[in-house]
Protein backbone atom coordinates (compact mmCIF):
# COMPACT_ATOMS: atom_id res chain seq x y z
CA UNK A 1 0.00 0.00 0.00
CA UNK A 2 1.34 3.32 -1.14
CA UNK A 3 2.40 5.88 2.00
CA UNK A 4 1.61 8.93 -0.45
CA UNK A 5 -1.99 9.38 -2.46
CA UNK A 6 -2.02 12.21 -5.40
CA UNK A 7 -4.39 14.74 -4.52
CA UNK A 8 -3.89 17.31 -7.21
CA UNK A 9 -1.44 17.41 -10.51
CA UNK A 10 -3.27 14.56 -12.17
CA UNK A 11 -2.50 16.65 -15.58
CA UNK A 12 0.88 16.89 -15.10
CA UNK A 13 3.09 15.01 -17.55
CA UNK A 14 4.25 11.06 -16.75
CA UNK A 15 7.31 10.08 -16.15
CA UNK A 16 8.69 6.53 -16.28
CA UNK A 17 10.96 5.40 -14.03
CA UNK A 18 11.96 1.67 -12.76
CA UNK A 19 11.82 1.13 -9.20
CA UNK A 20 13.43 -2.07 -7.64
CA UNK A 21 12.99 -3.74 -11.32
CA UNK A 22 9.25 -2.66 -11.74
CA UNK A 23 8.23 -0.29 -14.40
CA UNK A 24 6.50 2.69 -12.73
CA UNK A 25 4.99 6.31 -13.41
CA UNK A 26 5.54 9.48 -11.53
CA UNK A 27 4.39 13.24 -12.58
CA UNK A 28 6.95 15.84 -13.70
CA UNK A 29 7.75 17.75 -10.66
CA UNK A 30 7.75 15.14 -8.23
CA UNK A 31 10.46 14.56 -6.09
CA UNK A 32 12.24 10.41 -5.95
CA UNK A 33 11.07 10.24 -3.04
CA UNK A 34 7.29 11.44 -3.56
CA UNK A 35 7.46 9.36 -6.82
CA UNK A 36 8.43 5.85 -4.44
CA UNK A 37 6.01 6.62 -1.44
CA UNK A 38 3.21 6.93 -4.12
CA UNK A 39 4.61 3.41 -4.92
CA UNK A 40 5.27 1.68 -1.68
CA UNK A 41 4.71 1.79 1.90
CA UNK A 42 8.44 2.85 2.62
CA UNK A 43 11.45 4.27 1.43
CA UNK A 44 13.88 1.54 2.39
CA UNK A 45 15.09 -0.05 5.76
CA UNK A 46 17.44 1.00 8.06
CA UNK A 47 20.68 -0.49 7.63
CA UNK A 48 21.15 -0.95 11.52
CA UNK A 49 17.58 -2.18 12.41
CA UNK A 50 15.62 -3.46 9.57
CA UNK A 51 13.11 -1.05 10.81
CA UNK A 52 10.78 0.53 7.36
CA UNK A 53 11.83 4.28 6.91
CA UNK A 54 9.81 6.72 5.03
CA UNK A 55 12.63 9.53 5.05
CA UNK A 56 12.99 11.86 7.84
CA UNK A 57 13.71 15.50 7.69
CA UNK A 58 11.97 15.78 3.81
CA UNK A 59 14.74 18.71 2.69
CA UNK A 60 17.91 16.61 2.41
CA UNK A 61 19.25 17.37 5.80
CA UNK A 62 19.28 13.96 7.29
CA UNK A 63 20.12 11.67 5.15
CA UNK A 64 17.40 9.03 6.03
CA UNK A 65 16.17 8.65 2.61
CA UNK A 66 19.25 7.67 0.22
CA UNK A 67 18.29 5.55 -2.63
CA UNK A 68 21.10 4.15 -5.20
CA UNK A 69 20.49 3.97 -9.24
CA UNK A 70 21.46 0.72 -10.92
CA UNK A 71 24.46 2.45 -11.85
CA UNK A 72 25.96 2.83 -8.13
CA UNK A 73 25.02 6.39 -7.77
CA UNK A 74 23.45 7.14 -4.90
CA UNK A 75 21.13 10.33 -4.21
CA UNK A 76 18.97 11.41 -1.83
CA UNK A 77 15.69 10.88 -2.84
CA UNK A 78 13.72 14.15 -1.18
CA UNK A 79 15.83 17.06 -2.77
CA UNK A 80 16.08 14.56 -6.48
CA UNK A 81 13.77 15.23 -9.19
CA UNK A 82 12.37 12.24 -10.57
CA UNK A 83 13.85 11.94 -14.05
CA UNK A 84 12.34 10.18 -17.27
CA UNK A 85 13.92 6.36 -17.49
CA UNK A 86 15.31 6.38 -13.97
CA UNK A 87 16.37 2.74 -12.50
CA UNK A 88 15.79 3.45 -8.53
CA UNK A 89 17.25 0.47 -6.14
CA UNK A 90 16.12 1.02 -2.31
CA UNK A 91 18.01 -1.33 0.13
CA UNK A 92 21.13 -0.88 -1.73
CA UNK A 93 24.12 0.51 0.31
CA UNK A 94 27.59 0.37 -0.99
């Protein structure tokens, strides 16, 4: 069940992105981290609990909400804007 529920920018334009090897659609403007919680029930887990996180401080302060692309990069998903053809991984620390 999705964390996040769209309540207005239905119009806006899709964007597809691939999150944890499933195709998926955000809206232009929304952050990586809007874009999964519309997806999913949480972010990730915590590396030292196993505890679901949702992100934290929501303006890149805390870094509770890292995500990495299939290509290694990591970013943190509040301050990212979701880009056309992105491959997200959460759970993925290196």
């Amino acid at each position: 069940m999705a964390v996040l529920h769209r309540l207005f920018r239905h119009d806006a334009p899709t964007i597809s992105f691939t999150l944890d090897g499933a195709l998926c659609e955000g809206r232009a403007g929304d952050t990586v981290l809007t874009a999964i919680l519309m997806q999913m029930d949480s972010l990730r887990t915590s590396e030292f609990t196993g505890e679901a996180r949702a992100g934290f401080c929501q303006m890149g302060a805390c870094q509770d909400c890292w995500v990495t692309l299939e290509s290694g990069e990591r970013l943190r998903a509040c301050s990212t804007p979701l880009a056309e053809g992105m491959r997200i991984l959460t759970g993925v620390w290196r």
